[in-house]
Protein backbone atom coordinates (compact mmCIF):
# COMPACT_ATOMS: atom_id res chain seq x y z
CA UNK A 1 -10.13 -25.15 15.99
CA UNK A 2 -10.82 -22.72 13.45
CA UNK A 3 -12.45 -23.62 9.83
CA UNK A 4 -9.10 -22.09 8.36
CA UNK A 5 -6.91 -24.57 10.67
CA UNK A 6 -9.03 -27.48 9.48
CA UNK A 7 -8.26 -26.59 5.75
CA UNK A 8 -5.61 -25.08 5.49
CA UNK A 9 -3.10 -27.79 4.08
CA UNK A 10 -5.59 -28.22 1.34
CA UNK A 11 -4.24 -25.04 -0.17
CA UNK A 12 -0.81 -25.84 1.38
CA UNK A 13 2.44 -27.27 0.32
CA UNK A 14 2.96 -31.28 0.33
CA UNK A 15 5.85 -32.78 1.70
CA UNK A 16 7.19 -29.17 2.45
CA UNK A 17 7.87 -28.23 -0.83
CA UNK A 18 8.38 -24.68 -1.53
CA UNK A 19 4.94 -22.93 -2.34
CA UNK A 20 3.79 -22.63 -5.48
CA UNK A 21 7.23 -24.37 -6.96
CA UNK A 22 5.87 -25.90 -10.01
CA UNK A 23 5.29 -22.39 -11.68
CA UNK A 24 7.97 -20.92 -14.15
CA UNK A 25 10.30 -19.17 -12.78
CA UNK A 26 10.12 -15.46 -12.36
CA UNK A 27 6.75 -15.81 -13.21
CA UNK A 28 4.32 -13.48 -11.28
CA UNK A 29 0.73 -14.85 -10.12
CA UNK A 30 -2.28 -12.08 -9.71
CA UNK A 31 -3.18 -12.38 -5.72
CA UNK A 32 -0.53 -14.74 -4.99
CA UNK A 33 2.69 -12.51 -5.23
CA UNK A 34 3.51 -9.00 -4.22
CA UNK A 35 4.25 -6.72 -7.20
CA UNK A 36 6.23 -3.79 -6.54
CA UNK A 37 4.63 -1.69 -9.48
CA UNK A 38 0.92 -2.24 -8.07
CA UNK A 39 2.62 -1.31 -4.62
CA UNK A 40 3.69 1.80 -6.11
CA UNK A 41 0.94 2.70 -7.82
CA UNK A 42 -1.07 2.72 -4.16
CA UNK A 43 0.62 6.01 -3.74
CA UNK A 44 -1.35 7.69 -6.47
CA UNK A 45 -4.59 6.69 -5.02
CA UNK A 46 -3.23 7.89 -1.42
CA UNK A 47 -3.10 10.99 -2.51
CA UNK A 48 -6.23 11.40 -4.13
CA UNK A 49 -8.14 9.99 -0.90
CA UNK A 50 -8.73 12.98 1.80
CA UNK A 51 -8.64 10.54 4.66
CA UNK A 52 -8.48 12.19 8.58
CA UNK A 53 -5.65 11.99 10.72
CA UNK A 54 -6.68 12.66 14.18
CA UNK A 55 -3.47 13.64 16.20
CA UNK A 56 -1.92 11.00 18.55
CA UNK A 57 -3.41 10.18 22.15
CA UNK A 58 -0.20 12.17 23.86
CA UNK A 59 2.97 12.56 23.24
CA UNK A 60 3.07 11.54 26.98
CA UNK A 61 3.56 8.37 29.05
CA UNK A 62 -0.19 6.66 29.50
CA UNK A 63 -3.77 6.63 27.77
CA UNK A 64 -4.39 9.71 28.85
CA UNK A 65 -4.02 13.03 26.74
CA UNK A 66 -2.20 15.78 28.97
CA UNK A 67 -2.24 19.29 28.36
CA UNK A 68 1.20 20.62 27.41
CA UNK A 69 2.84 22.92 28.67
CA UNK A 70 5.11 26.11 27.03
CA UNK A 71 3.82 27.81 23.52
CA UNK A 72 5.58 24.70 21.00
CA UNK A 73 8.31 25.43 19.07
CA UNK A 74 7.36 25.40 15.79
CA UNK A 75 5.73 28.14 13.83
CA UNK A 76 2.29 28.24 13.24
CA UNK A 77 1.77 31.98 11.54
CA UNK A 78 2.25 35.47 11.67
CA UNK A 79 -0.38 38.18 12.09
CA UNK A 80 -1.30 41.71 13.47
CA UNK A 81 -0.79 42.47 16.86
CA UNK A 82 -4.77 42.19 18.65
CA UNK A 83 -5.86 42.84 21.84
CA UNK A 84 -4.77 40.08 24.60
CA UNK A 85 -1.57 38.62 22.58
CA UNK A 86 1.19 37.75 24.54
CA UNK A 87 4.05 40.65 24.14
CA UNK A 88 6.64 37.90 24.37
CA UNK A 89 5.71 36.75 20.94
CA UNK A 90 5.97 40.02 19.43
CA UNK A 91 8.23 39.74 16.34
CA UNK A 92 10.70 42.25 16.11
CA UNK A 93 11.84 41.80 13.19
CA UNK A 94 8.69 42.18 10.83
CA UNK A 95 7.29 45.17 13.21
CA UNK A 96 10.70 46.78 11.97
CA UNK A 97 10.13 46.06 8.01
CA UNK A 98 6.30 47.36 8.40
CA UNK A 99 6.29 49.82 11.35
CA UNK A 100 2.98 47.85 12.58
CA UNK A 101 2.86 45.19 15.37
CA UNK A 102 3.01 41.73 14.19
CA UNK A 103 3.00 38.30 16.48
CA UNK A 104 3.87 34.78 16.13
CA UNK A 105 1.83 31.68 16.89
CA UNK A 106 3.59 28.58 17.97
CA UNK A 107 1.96 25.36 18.23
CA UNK A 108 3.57 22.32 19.18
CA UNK A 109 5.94 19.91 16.44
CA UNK A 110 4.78 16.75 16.11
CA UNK A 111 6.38 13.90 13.79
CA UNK A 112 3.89 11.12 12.72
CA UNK A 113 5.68 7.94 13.09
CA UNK A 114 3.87 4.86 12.16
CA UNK A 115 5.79 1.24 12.33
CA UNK A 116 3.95 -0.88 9.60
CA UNK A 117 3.39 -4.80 11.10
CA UNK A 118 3.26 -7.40 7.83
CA UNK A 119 2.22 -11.08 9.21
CA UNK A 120 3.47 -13.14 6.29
CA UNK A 121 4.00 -16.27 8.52
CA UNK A 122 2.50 -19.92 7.16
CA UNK A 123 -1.45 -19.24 7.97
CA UNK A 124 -1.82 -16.03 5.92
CA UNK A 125 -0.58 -17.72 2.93
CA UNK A 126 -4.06 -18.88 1.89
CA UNK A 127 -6.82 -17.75 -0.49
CA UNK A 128 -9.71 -18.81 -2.24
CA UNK A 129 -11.33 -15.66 -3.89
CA UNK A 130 -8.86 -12.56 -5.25
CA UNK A 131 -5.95 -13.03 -3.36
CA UNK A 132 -4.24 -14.56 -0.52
CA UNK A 133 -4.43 -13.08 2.56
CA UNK A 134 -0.80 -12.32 3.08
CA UNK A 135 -1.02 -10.15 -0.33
CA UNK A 136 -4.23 -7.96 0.90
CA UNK A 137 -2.31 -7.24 4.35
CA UNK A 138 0.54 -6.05 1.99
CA UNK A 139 -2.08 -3.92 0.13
CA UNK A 140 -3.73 -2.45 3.65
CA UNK A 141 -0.50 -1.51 4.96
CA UNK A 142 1.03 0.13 1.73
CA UNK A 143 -2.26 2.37 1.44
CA UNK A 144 -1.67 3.32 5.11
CA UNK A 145 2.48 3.52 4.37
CA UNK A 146 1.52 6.07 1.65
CA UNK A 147 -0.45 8.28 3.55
CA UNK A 148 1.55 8.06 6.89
CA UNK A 149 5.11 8.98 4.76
CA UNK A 150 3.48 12.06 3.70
CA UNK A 151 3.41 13.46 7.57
CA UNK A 152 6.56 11.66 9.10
CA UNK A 153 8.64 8.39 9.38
CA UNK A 154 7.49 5.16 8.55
CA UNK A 155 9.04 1.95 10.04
CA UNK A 156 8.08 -1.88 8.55
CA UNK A 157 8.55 -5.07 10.06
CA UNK A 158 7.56 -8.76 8.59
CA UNK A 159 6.60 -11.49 10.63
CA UNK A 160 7.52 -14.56 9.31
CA UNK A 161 8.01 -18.42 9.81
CA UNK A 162 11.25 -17.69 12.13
CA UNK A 163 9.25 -14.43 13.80
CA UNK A 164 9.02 -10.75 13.56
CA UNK A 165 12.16 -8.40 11.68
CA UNK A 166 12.45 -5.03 11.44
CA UNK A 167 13.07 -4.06 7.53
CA UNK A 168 13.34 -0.15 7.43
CA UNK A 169 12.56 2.93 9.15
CA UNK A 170 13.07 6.07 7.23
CA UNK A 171 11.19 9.39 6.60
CA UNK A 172 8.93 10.57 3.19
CA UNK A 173 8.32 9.25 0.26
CA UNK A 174 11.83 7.71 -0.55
CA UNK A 175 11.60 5.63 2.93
CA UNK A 176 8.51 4.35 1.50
CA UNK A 177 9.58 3.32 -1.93
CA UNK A 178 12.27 1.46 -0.99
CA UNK A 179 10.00 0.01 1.80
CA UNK A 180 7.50 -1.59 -0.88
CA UNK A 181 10.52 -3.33 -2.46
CA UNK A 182 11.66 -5.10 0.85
CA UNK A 183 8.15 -6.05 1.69
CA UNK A 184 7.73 -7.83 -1.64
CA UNK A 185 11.44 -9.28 -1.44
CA UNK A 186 10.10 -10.49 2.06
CA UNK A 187 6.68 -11.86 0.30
CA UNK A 188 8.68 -14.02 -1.97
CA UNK A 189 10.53 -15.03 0.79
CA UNK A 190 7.60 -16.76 2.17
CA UNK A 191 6.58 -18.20 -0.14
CA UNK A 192 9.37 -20.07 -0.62
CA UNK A 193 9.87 -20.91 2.62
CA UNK A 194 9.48 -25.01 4.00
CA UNK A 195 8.07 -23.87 7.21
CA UNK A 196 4.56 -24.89 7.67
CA UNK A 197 4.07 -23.43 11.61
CA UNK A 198 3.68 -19.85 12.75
CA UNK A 199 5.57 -18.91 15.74
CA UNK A 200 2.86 -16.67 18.26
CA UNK A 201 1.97 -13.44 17.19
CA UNK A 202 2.56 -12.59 21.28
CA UNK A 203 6.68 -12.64 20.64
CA UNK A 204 6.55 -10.35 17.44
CA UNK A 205 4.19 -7.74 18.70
CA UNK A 206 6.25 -7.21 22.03
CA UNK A 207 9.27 -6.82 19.65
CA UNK A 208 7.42 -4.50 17.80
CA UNK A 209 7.06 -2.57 20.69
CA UNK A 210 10.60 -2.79 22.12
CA UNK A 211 11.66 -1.24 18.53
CA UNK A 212 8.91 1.32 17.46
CA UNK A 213 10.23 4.33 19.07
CA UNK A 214 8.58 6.15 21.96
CA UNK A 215 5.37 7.60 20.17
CA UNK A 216 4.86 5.43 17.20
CA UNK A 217 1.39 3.89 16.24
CA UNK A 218 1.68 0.03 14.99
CA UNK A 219 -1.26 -1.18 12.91
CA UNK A 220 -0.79 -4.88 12.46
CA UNK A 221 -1.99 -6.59 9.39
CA UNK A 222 -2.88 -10.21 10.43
CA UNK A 223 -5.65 -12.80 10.37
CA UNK A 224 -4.70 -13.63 14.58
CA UNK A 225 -4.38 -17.13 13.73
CA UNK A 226 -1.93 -18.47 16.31
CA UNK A 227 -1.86 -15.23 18.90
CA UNK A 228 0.17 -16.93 21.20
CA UNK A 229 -0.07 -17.33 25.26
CA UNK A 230 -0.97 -13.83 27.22
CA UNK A 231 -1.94 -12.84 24.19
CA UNK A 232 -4.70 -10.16 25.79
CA UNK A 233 -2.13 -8.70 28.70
CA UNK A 234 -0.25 -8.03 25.97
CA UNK A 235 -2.15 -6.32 23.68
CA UNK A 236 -3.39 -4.34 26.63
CA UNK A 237 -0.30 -3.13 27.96
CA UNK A 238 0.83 -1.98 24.09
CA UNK A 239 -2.45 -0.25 23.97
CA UNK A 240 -2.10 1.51 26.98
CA UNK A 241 0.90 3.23 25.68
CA UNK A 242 0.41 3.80 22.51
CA UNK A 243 -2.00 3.55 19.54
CA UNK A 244 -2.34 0.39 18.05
CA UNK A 245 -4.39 -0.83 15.44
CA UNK A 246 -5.09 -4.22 13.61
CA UNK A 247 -6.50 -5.14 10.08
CA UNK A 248 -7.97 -8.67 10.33
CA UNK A 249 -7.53 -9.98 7.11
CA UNK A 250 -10.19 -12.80 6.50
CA UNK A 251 -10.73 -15.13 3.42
CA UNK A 252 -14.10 -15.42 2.21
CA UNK A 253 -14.62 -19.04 2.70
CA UNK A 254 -14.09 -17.93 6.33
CA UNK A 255 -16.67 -15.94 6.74
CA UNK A 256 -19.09 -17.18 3.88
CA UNK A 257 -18.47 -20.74 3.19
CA UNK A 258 -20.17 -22.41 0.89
CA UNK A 259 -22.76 -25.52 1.40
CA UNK A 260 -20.82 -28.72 0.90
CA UNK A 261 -17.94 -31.74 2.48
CA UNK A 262 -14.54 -30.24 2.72
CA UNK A 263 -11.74 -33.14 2.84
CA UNK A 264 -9.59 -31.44 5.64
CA UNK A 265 -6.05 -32.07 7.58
CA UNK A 266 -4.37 -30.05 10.40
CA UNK A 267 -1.10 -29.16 10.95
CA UNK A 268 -1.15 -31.85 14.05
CA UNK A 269 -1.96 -34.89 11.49
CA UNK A 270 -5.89 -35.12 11.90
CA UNK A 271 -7.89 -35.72 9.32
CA UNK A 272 -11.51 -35.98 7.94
CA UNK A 273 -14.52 -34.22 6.48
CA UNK A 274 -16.25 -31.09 7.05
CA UNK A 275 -19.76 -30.28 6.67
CA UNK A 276 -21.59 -27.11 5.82
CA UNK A 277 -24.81 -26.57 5.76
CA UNK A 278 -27.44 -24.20 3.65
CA UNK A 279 -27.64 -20.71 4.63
CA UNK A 280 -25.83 -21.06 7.57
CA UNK A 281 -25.93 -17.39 9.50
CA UNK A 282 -22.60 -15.94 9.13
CA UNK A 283 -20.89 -14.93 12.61
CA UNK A 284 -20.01 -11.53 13.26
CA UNK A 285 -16.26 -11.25 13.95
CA UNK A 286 -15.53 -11.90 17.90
CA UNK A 287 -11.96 -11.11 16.83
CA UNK A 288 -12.60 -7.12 16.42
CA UNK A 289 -14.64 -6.71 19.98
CA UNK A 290 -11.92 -8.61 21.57
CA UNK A 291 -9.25 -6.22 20.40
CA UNK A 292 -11.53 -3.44 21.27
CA UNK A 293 -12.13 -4.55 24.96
CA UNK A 294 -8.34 -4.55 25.33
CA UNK A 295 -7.97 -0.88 24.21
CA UNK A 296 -6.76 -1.14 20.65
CA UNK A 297 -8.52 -0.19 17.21
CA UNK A 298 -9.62 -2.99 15.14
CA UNK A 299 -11.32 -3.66 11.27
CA UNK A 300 -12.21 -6.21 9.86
CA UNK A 301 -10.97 -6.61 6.31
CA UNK A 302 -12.34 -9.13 3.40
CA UNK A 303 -9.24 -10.39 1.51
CA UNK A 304 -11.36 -10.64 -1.82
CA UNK A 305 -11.61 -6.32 -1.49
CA UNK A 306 -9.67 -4.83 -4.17
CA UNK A 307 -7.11 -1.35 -2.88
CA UNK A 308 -10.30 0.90 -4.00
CA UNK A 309 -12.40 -0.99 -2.01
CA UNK A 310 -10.38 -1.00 0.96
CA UNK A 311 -9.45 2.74 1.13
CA UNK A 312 -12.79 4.06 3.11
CA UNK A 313 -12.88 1.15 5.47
CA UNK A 314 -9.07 1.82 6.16
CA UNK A 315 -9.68 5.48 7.28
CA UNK A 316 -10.65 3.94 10.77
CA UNK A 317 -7.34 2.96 10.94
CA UNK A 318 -5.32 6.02 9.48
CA UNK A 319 -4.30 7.78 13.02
């Protein structure tokens, strides 16, 4: 059982009470609800970052990039006629306006088309430094939305108590604005929600999958708790056909904890104390090689990491 499992309904709702109900309403909390403004203001720093985006795997069935055949279809340029061009690409119509050969150059169209995984269920609703871990998947995946709108479509779903939904799928900048709206509208959601179990991550992911299109990337912004059975053969066969990627969102009393006797209580009605010890080595996290063994991309992400902070790490991630 993990140190989060054990604690967790320390920081969780008694008697299934909505979280958080005794605040005001319509009052917002810093690192416990989504603001739309701060989402929007990721944009801004999306465009200032000069990330990579390293083309997809294929456009083909498989893990395995195929030469394609034919010249493409969409425009690349047009220059003077050199030795060794194709004459089929010879462009009439310019050759006629400046009485000097001129070709074209073709390359193949490619949409980007990302679909933007938000685990919001029970488990990531927990936090003990900046913000809760739900909130800095929210941030991860709105950098990423920002960047990937620029290039193509963008697609969002939210996994939550009653398991994954798919939100919105549009192209640009407009898709993406109204995208940060429905992922805070889902935030709130739950958070008020009575639910204190998280379905497996297994179910969602598959019908992320079915619904992603044929040569969408999914990153996945979770924390893995509950993964569900077949979990790896999963993963695997997702990976195989596509590129996936997941931000692990951790909590820094995950991690680092500090020395000290933690009162804890599961979700399956144990109870007791937990001790931790002085300069206890911290772990590296098993979570990332895993992921990597099965064929998808995988970081590692402290929740306490402001946007800023996040940005260069995330550029592992930007496909």
């Amino acid at each position: 059982m993990s140190l989060f499992a054990r604690l967790q309904s320390q920081f969780s709702r008694k008697n299934d009470a909505p979280a958080f109900a005794g605040r005001e309403s319509g009052e917002s909390i810093p690192g416990v609800d989504l603001d739309v403004d701060d989402l929007l203001r990721i944009r801004h720093l999306a465009e200032r970052m000069d990330l990579p985006k390293s083309a997809p795997r294929s456009t083909l069935p498989g893990n395995v990039a195929h030469r394609r055949r034919g010249r493409g279809l969409e425009v690349h340029d047009i220059r003077s006629w050199s030795d060794g061009d194709d004459v089929r690409h010879l462009d009439r119509n310019v050759m006629a306006r400046t009485g000097i050969p001129h070709v074209r150059t073709f390359r193949e169209e490619r949409e980007r088309a990302v679909l933007l995984v938000a685990d919001f269920r029970p488990s990531m609703l927990f936090g003990t430094r900046r913000a809760l871990r739900s909130v800095a998947a929210a941030e991860a995946l709105t950098l990423l939305g920002w960047r990937a709108a620029r290039d193509g479509r963008v697609g969002l779903m939210v996994i939550q108590h009653d398991g994954g939904h798919l939100i919105r799928y549009g192209r640009g900048a407009r898709a993406m604005i109204a995208m940060v709206s429905e992922l805070a509208r889902a935030h709130r959601n739950a958070l008020a929600s009575r639910s204190r179990l998280d379905p497996p991550l297994t179910e969602s992911l598959e019908e992320a999958d079915r619904l992603a299109g044929k040569n969408a990337a999914i990153v996945v912004a979770t924390a893995l708790d509950e993964p569900g059975p077949q979990f790896d053969e999963i993963v695997a066969r997702i990976a195989l056909r596509r590129d996936l990627s997941f931000a692990l969102i951790a909590d820094r009393f995950e991690t680092a904890p500090p020395q000290g006797s933690y009162p804890y209580a599961t979700m399956a009605g144990a109870a007791g104390w937990l001790s931790i010890g002085a300069n206890e080595p911290q772990k590296p996290d098993e979570r990332v090689a895993r992921l990597q063994r099965l064929g998808a991309r995988a970081l590692s992400l402290d929740s306490r990491l402001d946007v800023e902070a996040m940005a260069p790490l995330l550029e592992r991630l930007d496909g």
